[in-house]
N, C-alpha and C. Protein backbone atom coordinates (compact mmCIF):
# COMPACT_ATOMS: atom_id res chain seq x y z
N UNK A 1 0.84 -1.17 0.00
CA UNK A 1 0.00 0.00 0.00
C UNK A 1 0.89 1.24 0.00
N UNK A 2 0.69 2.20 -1.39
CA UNK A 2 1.61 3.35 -1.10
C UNK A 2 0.92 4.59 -0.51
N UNK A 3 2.19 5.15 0.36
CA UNK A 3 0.95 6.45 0.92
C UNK A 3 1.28 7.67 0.06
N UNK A 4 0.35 8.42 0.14
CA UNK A 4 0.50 9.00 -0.79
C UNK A 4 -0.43 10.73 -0.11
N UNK A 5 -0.18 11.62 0.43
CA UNK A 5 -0.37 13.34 0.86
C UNK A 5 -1.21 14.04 -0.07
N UNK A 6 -1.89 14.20 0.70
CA UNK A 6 -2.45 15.47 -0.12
C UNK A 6 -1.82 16.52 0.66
N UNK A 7 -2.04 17.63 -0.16
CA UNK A 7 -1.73 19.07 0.51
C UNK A 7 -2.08 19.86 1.35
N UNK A 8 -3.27 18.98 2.04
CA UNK A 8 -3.64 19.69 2.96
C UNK A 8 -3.45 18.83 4.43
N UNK A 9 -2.89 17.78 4.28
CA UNK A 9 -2.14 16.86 5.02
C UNK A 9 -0.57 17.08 5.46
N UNK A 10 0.04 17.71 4.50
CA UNK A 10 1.25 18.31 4.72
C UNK A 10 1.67 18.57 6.27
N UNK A 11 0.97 19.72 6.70
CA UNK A 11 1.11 20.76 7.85
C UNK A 11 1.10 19.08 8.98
N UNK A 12 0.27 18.31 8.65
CA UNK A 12 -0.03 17.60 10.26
C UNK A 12 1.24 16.24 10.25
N UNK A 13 2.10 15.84 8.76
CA UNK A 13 2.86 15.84 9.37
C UNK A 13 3.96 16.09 9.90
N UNK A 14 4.33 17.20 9.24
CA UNK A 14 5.43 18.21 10.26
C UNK A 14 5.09 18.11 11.25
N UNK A 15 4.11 18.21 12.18
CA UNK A 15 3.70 18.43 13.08
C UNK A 15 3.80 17.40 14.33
N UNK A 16 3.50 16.10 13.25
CA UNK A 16 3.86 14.71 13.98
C UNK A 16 5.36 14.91 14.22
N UNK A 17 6.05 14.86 12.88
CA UNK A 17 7.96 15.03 12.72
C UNK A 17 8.49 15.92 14.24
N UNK A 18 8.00 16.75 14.28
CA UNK A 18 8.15 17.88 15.39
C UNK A 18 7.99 17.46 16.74
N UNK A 19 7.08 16.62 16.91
CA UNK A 19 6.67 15.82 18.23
C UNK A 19 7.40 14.64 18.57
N UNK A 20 8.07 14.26 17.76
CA UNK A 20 8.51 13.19 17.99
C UNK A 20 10.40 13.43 17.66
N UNK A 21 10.74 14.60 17.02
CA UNK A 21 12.32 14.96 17.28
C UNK A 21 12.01 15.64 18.55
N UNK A 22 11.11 16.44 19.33
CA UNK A 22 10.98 16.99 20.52
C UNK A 22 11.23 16.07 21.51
N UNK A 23 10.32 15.05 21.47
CA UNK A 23 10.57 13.70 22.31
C UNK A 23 11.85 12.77 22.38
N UNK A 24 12.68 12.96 21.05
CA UNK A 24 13.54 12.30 21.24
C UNK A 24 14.60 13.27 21.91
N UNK A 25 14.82 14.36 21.92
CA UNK A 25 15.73 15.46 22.30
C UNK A 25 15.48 15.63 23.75
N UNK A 26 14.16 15.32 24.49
CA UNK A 26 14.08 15.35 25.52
C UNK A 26 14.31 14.08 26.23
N UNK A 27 14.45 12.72 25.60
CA UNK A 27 15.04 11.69 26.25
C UNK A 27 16.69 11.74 26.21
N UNK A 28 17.07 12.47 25.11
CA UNK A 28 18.99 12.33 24.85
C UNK A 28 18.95 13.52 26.09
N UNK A 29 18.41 14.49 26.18
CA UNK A 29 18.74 15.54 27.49
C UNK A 29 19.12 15.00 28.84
N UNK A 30 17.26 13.80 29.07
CA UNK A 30 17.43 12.99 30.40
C UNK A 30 18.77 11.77 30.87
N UNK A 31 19.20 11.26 29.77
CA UNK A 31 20.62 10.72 30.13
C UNK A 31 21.63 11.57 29.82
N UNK A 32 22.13 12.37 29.45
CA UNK A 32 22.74 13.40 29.66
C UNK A 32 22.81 14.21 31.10
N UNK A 33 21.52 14.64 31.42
CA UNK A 33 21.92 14.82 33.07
C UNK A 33 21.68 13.95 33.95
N UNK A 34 21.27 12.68 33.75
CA UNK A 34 21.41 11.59 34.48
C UNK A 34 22.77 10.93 34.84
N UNK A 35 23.58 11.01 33.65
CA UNK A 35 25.24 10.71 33.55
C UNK A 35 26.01 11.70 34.05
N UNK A 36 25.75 12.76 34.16
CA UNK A 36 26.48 13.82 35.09
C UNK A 36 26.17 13.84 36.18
N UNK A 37 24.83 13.75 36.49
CA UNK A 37 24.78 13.49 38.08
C UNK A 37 25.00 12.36 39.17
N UNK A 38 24.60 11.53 38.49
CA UNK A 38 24.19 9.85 38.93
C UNK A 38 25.56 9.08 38.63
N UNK A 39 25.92 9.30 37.72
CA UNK A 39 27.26 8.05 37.28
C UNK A 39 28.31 7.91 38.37
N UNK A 40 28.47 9.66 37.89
CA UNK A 40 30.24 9.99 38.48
C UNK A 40 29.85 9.31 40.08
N UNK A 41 28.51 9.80 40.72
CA UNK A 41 28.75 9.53 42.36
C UNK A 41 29.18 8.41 42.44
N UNK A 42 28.92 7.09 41.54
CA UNK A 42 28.24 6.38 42.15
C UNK A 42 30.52 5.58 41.96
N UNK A 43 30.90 5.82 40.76
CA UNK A 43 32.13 5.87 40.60
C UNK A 43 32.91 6.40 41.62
N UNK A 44 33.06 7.51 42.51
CA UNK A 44 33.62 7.76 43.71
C UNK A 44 33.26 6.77 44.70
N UNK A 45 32.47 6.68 44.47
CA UNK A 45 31.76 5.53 45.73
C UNK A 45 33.01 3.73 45.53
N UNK A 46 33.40 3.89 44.53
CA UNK A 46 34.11 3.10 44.05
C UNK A 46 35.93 3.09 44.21
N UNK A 47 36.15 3.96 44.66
CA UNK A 47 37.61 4.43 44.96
C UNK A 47 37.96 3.88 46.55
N UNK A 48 38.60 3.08 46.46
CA UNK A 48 38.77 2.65 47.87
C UNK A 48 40.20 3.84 48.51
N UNK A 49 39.69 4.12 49.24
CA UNK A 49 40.79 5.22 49.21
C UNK A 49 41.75 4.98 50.66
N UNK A 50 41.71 3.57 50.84
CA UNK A 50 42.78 2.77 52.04
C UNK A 50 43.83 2.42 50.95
N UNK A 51 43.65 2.18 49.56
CA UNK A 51 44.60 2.00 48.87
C UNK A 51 45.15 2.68 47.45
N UNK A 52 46.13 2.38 46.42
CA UNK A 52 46.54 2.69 45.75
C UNK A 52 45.76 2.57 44.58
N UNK A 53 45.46 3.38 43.67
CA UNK A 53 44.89 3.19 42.07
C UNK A 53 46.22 2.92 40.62
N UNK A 54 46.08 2.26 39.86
CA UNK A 54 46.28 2.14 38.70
C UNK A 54 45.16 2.87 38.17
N UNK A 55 45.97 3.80 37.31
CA UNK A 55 45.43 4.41 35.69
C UNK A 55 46.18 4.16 34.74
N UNK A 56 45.33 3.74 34.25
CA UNK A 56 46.04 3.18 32.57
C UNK A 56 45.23 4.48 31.29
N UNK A 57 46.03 5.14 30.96
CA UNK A 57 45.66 5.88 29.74
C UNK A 57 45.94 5.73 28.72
N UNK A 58 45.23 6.23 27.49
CA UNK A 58 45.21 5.98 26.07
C UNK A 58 46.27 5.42 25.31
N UNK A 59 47.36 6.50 26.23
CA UNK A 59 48.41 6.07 25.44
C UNK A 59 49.91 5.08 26.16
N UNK A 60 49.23 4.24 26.64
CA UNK A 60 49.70 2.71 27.45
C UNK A 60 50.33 3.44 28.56
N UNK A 61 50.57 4.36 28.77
CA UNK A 61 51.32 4.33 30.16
C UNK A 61 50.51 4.48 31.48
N UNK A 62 50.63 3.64 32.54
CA UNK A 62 50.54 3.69 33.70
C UNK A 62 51.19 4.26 34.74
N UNK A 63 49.76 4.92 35.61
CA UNK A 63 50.18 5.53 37.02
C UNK A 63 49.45 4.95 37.61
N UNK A 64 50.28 5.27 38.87
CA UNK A 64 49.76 4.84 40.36
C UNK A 64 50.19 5.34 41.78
N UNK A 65 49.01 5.90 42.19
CA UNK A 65 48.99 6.53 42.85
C UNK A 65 47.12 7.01 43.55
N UNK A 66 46.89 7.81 44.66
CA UNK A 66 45.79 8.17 45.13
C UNK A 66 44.65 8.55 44.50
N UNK A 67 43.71 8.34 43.57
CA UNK A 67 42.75 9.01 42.83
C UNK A 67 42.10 9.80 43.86
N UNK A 68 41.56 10.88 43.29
CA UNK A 68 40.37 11.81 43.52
C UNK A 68 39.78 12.47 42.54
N UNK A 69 38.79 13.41 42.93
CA UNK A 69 38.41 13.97 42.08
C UNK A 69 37.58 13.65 40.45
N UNK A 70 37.33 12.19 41.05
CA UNK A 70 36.46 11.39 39.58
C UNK A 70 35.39 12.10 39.47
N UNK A 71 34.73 12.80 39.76
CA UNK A 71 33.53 13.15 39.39
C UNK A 71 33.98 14.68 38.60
N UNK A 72 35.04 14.70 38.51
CA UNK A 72 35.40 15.92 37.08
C UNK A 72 35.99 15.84 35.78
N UNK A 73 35.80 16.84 35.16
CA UNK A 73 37.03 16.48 33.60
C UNK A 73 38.46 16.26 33.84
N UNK A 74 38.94 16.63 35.24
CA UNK A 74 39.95 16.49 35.46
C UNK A 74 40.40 15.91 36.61
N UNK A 75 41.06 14.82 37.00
CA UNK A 75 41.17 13.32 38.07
C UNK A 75 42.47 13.81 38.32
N UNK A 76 42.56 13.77 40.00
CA UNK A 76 43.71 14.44 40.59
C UNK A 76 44.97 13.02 41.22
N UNK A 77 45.86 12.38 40.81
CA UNK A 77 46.65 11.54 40.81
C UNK A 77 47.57 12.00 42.14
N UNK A 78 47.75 11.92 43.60
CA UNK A 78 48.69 12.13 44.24
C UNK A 78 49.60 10.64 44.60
N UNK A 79 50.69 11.23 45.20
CA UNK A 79 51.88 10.22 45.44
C UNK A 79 52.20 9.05 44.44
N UNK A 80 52.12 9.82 43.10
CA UNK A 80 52.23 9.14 42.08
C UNK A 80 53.37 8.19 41.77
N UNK A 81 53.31 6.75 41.17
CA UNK A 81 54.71 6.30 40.81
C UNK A 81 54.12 5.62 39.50
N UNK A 82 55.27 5.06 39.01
CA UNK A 82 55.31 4.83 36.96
C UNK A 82 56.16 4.01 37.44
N UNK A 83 55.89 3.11 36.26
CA UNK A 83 57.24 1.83 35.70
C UNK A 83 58.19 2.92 34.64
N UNK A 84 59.03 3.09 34.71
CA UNK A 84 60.25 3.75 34.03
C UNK A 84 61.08 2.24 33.36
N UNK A 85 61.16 2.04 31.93
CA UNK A 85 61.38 1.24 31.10
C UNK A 85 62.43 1.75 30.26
N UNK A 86 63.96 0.99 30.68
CA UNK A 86 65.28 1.36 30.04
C UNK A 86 65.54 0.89 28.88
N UNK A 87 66.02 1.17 27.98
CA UNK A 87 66.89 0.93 26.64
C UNK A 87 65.42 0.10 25.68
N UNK A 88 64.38 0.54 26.12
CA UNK A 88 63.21 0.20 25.52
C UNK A 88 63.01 -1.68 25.25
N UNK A 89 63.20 -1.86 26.39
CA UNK A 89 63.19 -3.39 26.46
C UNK A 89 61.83 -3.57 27.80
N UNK A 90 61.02 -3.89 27.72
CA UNK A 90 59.24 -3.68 28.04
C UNK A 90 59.42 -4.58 29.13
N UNK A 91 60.19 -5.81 29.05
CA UNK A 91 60.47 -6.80 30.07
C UNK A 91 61.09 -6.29 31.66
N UNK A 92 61.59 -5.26 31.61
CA UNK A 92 62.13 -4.87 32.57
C UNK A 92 62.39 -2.98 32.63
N UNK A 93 61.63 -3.49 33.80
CA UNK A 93 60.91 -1.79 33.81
C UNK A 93 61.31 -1.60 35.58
N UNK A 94 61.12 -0.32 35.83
CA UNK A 94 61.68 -0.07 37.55
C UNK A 94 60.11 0.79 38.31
N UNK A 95 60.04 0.07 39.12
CA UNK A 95 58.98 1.64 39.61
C UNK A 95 59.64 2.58 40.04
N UNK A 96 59.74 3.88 39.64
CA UNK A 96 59.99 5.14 40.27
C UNK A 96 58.99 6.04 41.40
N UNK A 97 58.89 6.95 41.97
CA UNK A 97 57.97 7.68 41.59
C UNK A 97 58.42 9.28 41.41
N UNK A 98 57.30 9.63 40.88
CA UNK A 98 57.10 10.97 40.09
C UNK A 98 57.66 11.59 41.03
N UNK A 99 58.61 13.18 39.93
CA UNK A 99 59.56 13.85 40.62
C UNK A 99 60.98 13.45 41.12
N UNK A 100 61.01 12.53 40.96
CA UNK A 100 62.54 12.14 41.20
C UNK A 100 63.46 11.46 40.54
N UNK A 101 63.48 11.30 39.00
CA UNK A 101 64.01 11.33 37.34
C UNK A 101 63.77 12.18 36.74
N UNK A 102 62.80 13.51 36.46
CA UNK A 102 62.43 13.79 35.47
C UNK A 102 63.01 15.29 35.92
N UNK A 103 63.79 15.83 35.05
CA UNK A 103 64.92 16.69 34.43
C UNK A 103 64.10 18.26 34.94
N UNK A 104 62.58 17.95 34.87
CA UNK A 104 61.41 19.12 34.99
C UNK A 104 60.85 19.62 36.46
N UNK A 105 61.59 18.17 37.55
CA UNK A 105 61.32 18.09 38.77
C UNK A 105 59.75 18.35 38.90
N UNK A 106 58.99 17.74 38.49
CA UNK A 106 57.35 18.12 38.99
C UNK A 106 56.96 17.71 40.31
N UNK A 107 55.48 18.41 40.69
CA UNK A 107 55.05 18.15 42.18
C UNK A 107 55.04 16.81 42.27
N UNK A 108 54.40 16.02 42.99
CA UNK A 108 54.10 14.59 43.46
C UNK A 108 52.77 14.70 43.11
N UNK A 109 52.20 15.10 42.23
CA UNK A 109 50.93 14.54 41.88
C UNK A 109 50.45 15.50 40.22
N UNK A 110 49.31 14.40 39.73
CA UNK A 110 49.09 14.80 38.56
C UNK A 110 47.40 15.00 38.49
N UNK A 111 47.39 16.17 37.58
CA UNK A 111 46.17 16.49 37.01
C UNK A 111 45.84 15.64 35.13
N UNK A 112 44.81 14.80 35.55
CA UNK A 112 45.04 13.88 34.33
C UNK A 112 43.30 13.93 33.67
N UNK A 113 43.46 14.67 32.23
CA UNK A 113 41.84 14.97 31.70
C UNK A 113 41.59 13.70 31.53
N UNK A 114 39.92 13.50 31.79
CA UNK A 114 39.35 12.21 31.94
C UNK A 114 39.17 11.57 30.45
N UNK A 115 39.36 12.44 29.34
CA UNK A 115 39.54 11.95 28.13
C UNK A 115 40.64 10.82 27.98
N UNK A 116 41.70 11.10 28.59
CA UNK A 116 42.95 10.18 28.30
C UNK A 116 43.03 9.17 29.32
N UNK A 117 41.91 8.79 30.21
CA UNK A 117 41.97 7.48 30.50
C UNK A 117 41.18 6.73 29.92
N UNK A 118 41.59 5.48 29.98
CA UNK A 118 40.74 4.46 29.36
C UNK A 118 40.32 3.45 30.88
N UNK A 119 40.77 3.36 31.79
CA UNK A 119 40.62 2.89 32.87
C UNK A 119 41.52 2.96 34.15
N UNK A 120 40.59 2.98 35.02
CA UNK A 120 41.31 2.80 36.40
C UNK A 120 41.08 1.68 37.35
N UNK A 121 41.83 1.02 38.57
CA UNK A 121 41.72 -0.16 39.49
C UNK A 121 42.20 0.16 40.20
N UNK A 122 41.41 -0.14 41.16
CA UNK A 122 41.91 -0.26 42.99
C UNK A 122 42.93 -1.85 43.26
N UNK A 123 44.01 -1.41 43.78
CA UNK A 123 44.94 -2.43 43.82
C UNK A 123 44.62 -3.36 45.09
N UNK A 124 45.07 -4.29 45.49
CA UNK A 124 44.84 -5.46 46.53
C UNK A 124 46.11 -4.59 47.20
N UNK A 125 46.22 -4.64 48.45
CA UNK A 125 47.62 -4.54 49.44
C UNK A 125 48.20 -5.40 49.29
N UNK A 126 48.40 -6.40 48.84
CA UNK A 126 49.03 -7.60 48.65
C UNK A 126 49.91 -7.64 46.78
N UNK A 127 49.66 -6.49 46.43
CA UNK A 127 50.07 -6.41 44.50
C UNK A 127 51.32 -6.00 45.11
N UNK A 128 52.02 -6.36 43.96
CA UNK A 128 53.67 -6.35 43.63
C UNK A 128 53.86 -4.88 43.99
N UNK A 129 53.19 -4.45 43.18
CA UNK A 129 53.14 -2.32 43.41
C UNK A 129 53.16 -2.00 44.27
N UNK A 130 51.82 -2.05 45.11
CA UNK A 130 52.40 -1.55 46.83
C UNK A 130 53.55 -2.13 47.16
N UNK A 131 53.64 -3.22 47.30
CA UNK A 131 54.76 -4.16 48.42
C UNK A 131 56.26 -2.90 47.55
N UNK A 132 56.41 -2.98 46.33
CA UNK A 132 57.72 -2.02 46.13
C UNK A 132 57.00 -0.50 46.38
N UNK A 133 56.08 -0.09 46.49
CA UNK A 133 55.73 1.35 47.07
C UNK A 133 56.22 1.15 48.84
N UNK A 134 55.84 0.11 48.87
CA UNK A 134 56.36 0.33 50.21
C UNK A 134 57.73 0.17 50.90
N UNK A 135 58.35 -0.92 49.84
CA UNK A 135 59.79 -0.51 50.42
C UNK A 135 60.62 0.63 49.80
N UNK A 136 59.98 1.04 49.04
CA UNK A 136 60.31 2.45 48.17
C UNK A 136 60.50 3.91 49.63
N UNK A 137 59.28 3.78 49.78
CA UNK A 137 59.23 4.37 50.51
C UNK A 137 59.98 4.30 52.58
N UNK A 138 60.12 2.65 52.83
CA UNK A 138 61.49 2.64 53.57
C UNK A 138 62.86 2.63 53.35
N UNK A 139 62.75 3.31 52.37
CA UNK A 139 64.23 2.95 51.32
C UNK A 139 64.71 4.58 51.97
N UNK A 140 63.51 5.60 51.67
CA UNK A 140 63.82 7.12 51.36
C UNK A 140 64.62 7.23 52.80
């Protein structure tokens, strides 16, 4: 069956068209501020903050160190440390931490836009990472 308008049919369905891009613009709105309000909390709620985070960003390198600040564009990284990887051999890498190799001397913590992560994890006290964060830190 083809449909087929007359001209005086026109106007009603624009009218439908109109009601129903309205409706859809007002459901893309409701998850839109549903994901700004609702998500991020529920993601802080998720930060165990007795321990250390891994962030892994876009572009493979990992930190670790204290998260905060998830519920912004910008995730605040303190007492940061990195695997530092010599003569580009991936097998053997050192944990450092931040500020104490780098030529630029930066603070002990990083401001990291939430674009360039791809994920973060709360570590076990029992991961390889702490146990050398921690003798790292009876070392100083």
């Amino acid at each position: 069956m083809a449909w087929i308008l007359k001209k005086n049919q026109l106007p009603q369905v624009f009218a439908a068209l109109g009601v129903v891009v309205g409706l859809l613009l007002v459901i893309i709105l409701g998850f839109a501020v549903y994901s700004l309000l609702f998500k991020n909390a529920k993601e802080t709620e998720r930060i165990d903050q007795t321990t250390y985070q891994a962030v892994f960003l876009v572009d493979k390198q990992i930190y670790f160190g204290k998260l905060s600040g998830i519920d912004s564009p910008f995730l605040l990284l303190n007492d940061v440390y990195y695997i530092l990887v010599e003569n580009d051999d991936l097998s053997t890498g050192r944990l450092v931490k931040l500020g104490q190799n780098e030529p630029h001397n930066p603070y002990d913590h990083m401001i990291i836009n939430r674009d360039n992560i791809l994920f973060w994890e709360n570590l076990k006290p029992d991961s390889r990472v702490i146990q050398t964060i921690n003798s790292l830190k009876l070392s100083q």
